[in-house]
N, C-alpha and C. Protein backbone atom coordinates (compact mmCIF):
# COMPACT_ATOMS: atom_id res chain seq x y z
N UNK A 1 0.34 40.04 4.76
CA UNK A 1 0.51 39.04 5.79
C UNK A 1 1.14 37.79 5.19
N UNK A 2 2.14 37.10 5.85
CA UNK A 2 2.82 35.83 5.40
C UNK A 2 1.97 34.90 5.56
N UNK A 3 1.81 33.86 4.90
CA UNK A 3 1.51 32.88 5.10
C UNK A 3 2.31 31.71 5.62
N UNK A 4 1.93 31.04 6.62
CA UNK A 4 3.26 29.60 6.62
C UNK A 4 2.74 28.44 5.55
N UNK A 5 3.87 28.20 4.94
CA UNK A 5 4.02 27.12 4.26
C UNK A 5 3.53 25.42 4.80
N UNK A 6 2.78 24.61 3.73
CA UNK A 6 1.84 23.67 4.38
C UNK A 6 3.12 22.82 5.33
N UNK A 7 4.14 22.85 4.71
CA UNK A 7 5.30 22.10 5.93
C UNK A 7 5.90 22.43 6.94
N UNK A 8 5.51 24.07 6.91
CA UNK A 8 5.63 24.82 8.56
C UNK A 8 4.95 24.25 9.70
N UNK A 9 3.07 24.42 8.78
CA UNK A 9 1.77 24.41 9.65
C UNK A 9 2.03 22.97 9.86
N UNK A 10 2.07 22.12 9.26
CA UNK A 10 2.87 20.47 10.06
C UNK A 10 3.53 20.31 11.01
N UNK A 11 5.02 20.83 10.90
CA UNK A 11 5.99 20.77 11.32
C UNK A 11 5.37 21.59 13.10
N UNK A 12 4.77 22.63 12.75
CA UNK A 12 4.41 23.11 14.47
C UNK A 12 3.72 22.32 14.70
N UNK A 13 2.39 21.98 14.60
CA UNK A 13 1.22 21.36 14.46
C UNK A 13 1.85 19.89 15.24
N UNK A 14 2.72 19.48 14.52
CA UNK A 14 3.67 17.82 15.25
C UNK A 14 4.37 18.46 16.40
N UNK A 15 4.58 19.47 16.80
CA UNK A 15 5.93 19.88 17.96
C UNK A 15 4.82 19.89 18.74
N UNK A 16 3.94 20.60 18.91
CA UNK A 16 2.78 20.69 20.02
C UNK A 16 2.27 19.65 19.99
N UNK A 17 1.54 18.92 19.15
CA UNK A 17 0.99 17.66 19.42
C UNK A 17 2.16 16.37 20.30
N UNK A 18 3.38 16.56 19.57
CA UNK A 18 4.08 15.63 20.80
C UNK A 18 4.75 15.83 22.00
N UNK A 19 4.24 17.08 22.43
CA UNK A 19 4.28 17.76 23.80
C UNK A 19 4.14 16.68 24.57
N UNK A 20 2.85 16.33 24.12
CA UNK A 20 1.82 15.01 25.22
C UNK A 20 2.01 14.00 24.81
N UNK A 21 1.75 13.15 25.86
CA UNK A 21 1.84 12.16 25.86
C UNK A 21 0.96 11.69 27.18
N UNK A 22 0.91 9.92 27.41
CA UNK A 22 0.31 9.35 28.19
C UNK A 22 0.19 9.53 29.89
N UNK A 23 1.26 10.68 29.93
CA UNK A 23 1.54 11.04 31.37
C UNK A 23 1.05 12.90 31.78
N UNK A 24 0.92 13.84 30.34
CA UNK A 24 0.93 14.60 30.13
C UNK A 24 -0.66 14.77 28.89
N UNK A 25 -1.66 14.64 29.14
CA UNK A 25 -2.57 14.99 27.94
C UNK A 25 -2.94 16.51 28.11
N UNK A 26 -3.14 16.55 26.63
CA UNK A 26 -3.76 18.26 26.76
C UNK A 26 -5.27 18.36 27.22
N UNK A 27 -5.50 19.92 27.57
CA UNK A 27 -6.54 19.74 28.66
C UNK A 27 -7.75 19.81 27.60
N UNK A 28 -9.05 20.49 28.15
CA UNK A 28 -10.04 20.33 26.98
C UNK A 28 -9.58 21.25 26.52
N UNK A 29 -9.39 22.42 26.47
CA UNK A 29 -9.06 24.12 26.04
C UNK A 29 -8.05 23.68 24.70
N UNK A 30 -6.93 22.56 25.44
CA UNK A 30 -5.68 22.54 24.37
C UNK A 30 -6.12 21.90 23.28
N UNK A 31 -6.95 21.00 23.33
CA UNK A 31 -7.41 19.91 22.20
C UNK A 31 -8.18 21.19 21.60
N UNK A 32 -9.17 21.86 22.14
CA UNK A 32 -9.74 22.44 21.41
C UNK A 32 -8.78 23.58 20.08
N UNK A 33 -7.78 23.79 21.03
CA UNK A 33 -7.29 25.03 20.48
C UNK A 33 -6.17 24.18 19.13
N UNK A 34 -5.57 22.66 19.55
CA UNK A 34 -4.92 21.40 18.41
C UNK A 34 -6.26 21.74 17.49
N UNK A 35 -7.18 21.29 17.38
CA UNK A 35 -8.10 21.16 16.56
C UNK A 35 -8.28 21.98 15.38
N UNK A 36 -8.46 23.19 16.07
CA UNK A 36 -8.61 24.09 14.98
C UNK A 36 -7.48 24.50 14.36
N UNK A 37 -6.17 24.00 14.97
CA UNK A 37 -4.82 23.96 14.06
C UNK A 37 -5.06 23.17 12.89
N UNK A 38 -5.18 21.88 13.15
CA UNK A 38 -5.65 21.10 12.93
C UNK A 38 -6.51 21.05 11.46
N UNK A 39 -7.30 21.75 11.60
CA UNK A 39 -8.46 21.90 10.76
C UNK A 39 -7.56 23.13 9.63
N UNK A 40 -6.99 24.20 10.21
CA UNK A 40 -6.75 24.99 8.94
C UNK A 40 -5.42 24.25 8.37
N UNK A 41 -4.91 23.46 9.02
CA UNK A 41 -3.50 22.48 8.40
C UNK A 41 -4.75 21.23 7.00
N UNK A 42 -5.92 21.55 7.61
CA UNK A 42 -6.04 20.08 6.37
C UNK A 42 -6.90 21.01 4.65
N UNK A 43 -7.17 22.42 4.90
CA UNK A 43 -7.27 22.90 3.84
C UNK A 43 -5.81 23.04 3.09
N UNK A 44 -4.79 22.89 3.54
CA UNK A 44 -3.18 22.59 2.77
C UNK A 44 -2.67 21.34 2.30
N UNK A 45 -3.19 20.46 3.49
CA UNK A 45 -2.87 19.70 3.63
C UNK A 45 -3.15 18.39 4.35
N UNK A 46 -4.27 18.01 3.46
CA UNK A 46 -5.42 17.24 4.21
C UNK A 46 -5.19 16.08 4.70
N UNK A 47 -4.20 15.44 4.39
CA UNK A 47 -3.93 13.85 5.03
C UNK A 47 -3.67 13.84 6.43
N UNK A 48 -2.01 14.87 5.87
CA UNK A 48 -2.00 15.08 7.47
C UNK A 48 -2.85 15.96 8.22
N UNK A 49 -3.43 16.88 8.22
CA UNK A 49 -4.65 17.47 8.88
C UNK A 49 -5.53 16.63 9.52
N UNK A 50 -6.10 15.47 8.78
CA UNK A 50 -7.29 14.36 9.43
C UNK A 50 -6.24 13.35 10.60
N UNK A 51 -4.65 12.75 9.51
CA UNK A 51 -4.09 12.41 10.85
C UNK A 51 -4.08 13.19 11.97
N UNK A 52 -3.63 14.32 11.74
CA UNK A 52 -3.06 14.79 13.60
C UNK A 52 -4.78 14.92 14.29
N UNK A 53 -5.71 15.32 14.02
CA UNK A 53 -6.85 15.22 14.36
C UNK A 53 -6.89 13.89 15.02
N UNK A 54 -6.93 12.96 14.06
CA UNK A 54 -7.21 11.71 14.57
C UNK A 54 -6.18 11.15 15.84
N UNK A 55 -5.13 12.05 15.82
CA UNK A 55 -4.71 11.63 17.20
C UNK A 55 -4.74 12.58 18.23
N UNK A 56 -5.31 14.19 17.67
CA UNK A 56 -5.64 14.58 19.11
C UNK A 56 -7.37 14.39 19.66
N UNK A 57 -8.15 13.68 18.82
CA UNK A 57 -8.97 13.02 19.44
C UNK A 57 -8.68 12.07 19.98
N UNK A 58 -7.80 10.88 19.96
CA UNK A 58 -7.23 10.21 20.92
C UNK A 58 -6.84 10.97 22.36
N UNK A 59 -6.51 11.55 22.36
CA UNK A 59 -6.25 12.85 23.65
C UNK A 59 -6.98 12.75 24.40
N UNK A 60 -8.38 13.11 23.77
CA UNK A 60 -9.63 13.44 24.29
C UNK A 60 -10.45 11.43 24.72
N UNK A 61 -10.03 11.37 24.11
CA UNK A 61 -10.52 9.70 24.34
C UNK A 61 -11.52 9.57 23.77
N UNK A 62 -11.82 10.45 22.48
CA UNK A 62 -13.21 10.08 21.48
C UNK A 62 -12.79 9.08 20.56
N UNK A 63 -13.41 8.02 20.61
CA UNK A 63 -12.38 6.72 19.96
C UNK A 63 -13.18 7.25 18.40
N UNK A 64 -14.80 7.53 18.36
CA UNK A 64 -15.73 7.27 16.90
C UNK A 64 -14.60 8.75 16.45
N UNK A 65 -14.40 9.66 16.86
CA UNK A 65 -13.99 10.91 15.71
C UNK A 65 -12.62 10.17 15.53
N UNK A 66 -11.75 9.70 16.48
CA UNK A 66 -10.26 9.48 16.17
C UNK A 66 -10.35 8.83 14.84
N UNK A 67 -11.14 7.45 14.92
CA UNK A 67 -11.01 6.39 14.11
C UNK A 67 -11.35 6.96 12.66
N UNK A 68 -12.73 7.75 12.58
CA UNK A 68 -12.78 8.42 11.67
C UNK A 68 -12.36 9.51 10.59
N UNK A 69 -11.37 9.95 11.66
CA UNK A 69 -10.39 10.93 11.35
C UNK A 69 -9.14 10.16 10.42
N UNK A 70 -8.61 9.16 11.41
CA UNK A 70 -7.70 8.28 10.71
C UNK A 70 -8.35 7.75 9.12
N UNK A 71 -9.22 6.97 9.81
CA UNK A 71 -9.35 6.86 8.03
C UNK A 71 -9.77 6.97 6.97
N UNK A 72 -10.24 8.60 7.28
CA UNK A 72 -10.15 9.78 6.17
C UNK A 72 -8.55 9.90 5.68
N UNK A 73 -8.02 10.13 6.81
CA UNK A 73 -6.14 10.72 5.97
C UNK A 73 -6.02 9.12 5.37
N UNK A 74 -5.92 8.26 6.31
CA UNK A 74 -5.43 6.92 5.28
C UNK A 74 -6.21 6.84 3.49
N UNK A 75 -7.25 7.19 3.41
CA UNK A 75 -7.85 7.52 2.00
C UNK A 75 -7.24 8.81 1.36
N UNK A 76 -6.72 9.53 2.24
CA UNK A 76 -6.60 10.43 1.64
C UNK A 76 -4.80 10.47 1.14
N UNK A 77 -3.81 9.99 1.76
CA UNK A 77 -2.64 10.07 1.97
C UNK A 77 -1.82 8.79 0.83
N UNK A 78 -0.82 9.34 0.62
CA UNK A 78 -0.20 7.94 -0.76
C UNK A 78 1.26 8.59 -0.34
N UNK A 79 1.61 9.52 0.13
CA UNK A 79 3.38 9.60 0.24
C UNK A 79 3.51 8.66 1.54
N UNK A 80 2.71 9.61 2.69
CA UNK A 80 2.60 9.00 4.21
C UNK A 80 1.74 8.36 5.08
N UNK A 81 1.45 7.19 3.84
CA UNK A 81 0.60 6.09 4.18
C UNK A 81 1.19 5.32 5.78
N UNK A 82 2.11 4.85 5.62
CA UNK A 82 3.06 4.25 6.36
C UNK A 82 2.82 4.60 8.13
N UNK A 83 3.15 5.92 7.70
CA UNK A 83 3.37 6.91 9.19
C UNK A 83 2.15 7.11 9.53
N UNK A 84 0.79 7.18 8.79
CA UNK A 84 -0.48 7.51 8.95
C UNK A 84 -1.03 6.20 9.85
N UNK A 85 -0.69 4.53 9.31
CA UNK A 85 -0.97 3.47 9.57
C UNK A 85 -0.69 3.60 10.97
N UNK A 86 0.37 3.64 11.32
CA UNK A 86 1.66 3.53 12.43
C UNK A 86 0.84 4.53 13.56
N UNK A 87 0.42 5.72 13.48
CA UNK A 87 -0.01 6.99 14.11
C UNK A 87 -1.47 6.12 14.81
N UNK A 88 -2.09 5.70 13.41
CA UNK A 88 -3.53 5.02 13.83
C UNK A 88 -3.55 4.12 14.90
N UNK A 89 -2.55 3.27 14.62
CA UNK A 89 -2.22 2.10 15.47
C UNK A 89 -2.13 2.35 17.23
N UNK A 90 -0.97 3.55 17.15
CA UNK A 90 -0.33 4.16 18.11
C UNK A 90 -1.76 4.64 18.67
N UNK A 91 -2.62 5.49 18.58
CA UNK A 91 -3.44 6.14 19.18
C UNK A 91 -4.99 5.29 19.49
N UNK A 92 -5.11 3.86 18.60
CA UNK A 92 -5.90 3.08 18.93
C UNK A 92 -5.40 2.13 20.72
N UNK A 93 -4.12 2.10 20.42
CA UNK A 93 -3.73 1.82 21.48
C UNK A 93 -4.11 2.81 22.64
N UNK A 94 -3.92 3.84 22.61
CA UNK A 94 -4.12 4.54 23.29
C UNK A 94 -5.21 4.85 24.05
N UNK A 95 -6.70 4.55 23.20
CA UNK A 95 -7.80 4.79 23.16
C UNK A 95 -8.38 3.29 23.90
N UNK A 96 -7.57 2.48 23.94
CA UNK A 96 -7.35 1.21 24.52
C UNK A 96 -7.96 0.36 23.71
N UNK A 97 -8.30 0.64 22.58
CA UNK A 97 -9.32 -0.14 21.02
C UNK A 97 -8.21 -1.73 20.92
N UNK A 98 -7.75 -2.37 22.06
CA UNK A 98 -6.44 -3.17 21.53
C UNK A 98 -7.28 -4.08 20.81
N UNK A 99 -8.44 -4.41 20.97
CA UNK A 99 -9.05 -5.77 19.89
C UNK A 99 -9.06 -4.87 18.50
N UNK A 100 -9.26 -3.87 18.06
CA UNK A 100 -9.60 -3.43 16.79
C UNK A 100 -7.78 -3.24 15.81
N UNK A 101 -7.35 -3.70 16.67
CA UNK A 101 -6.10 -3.31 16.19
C UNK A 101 -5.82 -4.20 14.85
N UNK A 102 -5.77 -5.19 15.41
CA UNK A 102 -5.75 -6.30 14.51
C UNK A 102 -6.27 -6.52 13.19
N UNK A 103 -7.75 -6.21 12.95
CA UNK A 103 -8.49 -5.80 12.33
C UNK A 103 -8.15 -4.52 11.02
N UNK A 104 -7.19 -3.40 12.04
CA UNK A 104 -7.05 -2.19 11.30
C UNK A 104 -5.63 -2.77 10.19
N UNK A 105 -4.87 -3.14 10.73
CA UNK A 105 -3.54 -3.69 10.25
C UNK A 105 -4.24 -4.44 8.94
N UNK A 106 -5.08 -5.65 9.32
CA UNK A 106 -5.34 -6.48 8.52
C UNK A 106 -6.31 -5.52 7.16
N UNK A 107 -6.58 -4.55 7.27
CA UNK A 107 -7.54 -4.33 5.91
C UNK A 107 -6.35 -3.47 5.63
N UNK A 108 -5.37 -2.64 5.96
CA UNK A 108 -4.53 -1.65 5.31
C UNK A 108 -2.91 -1.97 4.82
N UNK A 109 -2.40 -3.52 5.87
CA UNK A 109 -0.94 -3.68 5.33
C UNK A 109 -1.36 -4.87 3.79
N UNK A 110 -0.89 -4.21 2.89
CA UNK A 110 -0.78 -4.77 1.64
C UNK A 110 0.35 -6.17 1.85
N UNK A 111 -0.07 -7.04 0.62
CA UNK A 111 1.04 -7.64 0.51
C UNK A 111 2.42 -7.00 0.05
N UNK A 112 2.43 -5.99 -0.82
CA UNK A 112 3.98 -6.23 -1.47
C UNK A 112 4.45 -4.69 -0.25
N UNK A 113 4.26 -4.36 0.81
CA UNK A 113 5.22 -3.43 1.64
C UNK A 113 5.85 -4.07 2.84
N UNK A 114 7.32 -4.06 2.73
CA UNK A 114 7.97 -4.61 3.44
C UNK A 114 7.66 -3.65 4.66
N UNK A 115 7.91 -3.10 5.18
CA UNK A 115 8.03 -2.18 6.12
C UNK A 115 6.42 -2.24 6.62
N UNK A 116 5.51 -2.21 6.15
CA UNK A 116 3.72 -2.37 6.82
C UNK A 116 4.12 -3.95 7.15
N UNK A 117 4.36 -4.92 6.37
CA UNK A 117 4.60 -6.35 6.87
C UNK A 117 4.86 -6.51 8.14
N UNK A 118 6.45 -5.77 8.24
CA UNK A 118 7.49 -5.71 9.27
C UNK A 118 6.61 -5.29 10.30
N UNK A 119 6.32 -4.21 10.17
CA UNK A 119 5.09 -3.31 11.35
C UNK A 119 4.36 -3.75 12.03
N UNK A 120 3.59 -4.98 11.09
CA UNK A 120 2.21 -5.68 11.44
C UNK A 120 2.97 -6.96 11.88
N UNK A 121 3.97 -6.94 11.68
CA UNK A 121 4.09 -8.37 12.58
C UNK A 121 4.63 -8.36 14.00
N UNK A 122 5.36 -7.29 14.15
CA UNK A 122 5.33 -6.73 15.61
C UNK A 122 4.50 -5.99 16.01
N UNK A 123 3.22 -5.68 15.56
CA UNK A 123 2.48 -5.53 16.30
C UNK A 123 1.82 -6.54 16.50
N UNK A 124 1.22 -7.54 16.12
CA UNK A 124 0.71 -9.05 16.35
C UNK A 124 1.51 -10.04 17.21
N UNK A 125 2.84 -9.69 17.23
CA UNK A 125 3.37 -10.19 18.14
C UNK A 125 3.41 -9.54 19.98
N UNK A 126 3.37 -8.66 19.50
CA UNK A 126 3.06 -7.88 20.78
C UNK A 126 2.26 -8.42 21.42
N UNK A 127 0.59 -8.12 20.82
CA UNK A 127 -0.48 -8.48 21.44
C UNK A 127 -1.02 -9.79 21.51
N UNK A 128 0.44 -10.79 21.15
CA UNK A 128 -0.29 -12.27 21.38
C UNK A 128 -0.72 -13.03 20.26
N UNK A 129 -0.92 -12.36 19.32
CA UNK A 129 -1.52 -12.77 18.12
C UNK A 129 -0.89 -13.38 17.34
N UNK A 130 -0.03 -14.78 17.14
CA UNK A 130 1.01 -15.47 17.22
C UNK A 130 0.49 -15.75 15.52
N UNK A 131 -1.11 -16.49 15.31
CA UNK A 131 -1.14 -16.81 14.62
C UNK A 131 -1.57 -16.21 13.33
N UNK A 132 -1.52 -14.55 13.79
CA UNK A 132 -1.47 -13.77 12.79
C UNK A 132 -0.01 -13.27 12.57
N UNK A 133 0.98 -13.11 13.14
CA UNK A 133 1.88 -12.77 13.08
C UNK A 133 3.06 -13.89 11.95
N UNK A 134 2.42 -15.26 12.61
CA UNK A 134 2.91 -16.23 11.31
C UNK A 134 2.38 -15.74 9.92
N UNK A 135 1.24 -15.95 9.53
CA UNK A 135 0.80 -15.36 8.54
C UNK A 135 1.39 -13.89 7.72
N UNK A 136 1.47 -13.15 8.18
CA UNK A 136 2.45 -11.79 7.98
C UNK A 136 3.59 -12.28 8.15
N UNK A 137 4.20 -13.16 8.60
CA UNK A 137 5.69 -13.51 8.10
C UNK A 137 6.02 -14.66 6.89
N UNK A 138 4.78 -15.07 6.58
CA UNK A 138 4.82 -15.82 5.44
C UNK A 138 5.24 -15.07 4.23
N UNK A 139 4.36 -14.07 4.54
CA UNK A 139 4.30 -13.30 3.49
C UNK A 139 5.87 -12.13 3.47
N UNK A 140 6.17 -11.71 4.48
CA UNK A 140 7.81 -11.08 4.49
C UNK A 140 8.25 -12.10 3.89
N UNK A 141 8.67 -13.59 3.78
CA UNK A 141 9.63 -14.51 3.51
C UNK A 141 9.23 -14.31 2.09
N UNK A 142 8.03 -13.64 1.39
CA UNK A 142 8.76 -14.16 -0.04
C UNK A 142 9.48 -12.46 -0.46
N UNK A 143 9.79 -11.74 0.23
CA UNK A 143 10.97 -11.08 -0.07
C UNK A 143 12.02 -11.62 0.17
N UNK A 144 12.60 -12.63 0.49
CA UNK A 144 13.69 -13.23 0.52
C UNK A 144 14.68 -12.20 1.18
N UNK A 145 14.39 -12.00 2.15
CA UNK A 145 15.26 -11.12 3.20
C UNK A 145 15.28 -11.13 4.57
N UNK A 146 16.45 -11.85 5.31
CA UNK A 146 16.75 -12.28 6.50
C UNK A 146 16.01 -11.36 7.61
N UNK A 147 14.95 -11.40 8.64
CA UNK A 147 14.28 -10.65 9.50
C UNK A 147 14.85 -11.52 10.43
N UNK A 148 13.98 -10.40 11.96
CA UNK A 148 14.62 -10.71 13.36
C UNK A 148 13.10 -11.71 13.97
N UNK A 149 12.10 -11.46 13.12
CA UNK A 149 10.97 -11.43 13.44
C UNK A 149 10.78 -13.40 13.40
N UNK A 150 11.15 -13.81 12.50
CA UNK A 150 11.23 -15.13 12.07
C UNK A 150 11.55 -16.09 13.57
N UNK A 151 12.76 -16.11 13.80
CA UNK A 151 13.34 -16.74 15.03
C UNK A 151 12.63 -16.19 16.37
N UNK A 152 12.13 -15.48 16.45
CA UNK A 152 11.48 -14.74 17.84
C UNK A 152 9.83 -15.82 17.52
N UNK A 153 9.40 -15.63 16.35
CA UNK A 153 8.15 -16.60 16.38
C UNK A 153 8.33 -17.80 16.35
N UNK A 154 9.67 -18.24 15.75
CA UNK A 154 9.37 -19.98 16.03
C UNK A 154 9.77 -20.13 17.47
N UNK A 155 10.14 -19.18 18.35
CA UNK A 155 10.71 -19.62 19.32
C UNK A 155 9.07 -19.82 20.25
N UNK A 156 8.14 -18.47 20.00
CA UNK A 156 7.10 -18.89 20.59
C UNK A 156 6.36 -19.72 20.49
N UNK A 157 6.24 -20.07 19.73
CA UNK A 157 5.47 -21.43 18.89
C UNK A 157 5.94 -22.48 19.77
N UNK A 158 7.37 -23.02 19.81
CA UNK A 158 8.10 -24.01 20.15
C UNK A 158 7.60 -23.17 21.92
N UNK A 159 7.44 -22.36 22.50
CA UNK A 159 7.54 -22.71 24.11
C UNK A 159 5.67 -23.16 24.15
N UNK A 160 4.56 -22.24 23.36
CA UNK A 160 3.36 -22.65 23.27
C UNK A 160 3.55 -24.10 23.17
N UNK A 161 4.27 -24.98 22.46
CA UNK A 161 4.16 -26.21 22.37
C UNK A 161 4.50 -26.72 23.52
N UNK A 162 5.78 -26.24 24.33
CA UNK A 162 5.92 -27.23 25.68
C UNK A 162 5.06 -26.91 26.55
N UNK A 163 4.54 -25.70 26.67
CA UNK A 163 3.53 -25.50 27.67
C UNK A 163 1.90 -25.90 27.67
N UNK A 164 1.76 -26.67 26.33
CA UNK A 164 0.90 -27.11 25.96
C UNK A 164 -0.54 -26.05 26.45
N UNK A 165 -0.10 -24.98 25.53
CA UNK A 165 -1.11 -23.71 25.31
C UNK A 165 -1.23 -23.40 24.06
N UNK A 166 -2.53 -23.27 23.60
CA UNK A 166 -2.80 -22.57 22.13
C UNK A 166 -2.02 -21.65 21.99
N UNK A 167 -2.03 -21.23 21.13
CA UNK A 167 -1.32 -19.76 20.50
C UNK A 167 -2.39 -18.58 20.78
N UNK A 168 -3.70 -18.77 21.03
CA UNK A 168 -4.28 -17.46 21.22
C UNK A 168 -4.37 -17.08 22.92
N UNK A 169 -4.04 -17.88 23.72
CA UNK A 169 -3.87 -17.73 24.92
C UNK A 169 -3.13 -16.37 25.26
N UNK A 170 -1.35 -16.54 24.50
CA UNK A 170 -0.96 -15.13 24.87
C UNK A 170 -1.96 -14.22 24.14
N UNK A 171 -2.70 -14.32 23.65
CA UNK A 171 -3.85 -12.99 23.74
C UNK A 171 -4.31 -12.45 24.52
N UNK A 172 -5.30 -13.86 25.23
CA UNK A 172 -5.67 -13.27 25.87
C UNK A 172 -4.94 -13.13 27.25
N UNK A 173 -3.73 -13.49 27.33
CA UNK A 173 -3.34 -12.58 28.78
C UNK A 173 -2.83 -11.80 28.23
N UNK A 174 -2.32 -11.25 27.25
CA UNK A 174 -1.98 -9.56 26.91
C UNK A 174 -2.92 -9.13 27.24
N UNK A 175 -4.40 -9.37 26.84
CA UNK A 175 -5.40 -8.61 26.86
C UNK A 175 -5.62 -8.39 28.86
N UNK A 176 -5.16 -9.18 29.24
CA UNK A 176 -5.85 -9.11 31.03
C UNK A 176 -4.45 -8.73 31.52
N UNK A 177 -3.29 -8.08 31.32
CA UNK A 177 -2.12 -7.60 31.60
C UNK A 177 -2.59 -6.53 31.28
C-alpha cells in the first residue's frame, strides 16, 4: 500500500478545509471526518496537523480546542510560524474572540520580523487599536524601510485629533459594528 507523502496529506487536508468558509461551514459529520484527517496529518506532520485542527474547530465554533490547537502548532512550528500566526488570527476572528486578538499578536509577533510587524499592525489597525498599532510601527521604522502603514496612522491620529476622540474609541465602535 502507498503511502501519501506528509506534503500530499497537507496539501488535500488545505483543499478541503478551504472548501468552507463563512457562508459555507462543514456540517458536524464533515468536521468530524477534517479531524481525523487532521489527526493522522499531525503524526507526519505535527504543526501543521494542530494548525488545520485549530481551524476546523473554528468551524465548529469550539473557541477552548481551536485556541488550544493553535498554540500547540505555534510551539510546535519554526518554518511556518508566520502562516500558523495569520491562520490563528483568521479563525479567532471567526470564532468572534475579536478582544483576544490583540493579546495573541502581542505575545507571538517578535521584534526583529518584518512581515509579523507588518501583520500586526494591520491587524490593530483594523480593529481600532490605533495605539497599538503606533507601537508596532515604531518598531517596523527601525528597519528603515518605507511602509504604507505609517501615513494611514498618522492620518488617523490627526482626524482622532479633530474630532476630539481618544484613539480607543475606534475600538470600541469596531467592536459594536
Amino acid at each position: 500500500m502507498n503511502k501519501a507523502s506528509p506534503q500530499t496529506m497537507t496539501n488535500d487536508l488545505i483543499k478541503k478545509v478551504s472548501s468552507y468558509n463563512l457562508e459555507h461551514l462543514p456540517s458536524e459529520f464533515e468536521v468530524k471526518l477534517l479531524l481525523r484527517d487532521a489527526e493522522k496529518l499531525k503524526t507526519v506532520n505535527p504543526a501543521e496537523g494542530w494548525m488545520l485542527s485549530g481551524i476546523i474547530y473554528s468551524f465548529s465554533k469550539d473557541s477552548g480546542k481551536s485556541v488550544a490547537a493553535f498554540e500547540k502548532a505555534l510551539a510546535l512550528s519554526t518554518d511556518q510560524f508566520n502562516v500558523v500566526l495569520n491562520n490563528y488570527v483568521w479563525s479567532l476572528e471567526l470564532l468572534g474572540q475579536f478582544d483576544i486578538v490583540g493579546d495573541v499578536l502581542k505575545k507571538y509577533v517578535s521584534d526583529d520580523d518584518y512581515d509579523l510587524i507588518s501583520f500586526a499592525i494591520s491587524v490593530f489597525m483594523h480593529y481600532g487599536l490605533i495605539d497599538d498599532a503606533i507601537n508596532y510601527q515604531k518598531k517596523l521604522n527601525r528597519f528603515n524601510v518605507k511602509n504604507s502603514f505609517e501615513e494611514h496612522l498618522n492620518n488617523l491620529v490627526e482626524l482622532c485629533s479633530q474630532l476630539k476622540i481618544a484613539h480607543h474609541v475606534l475600538h470600541e465602535i469596531y467592536l459594536l459594528s
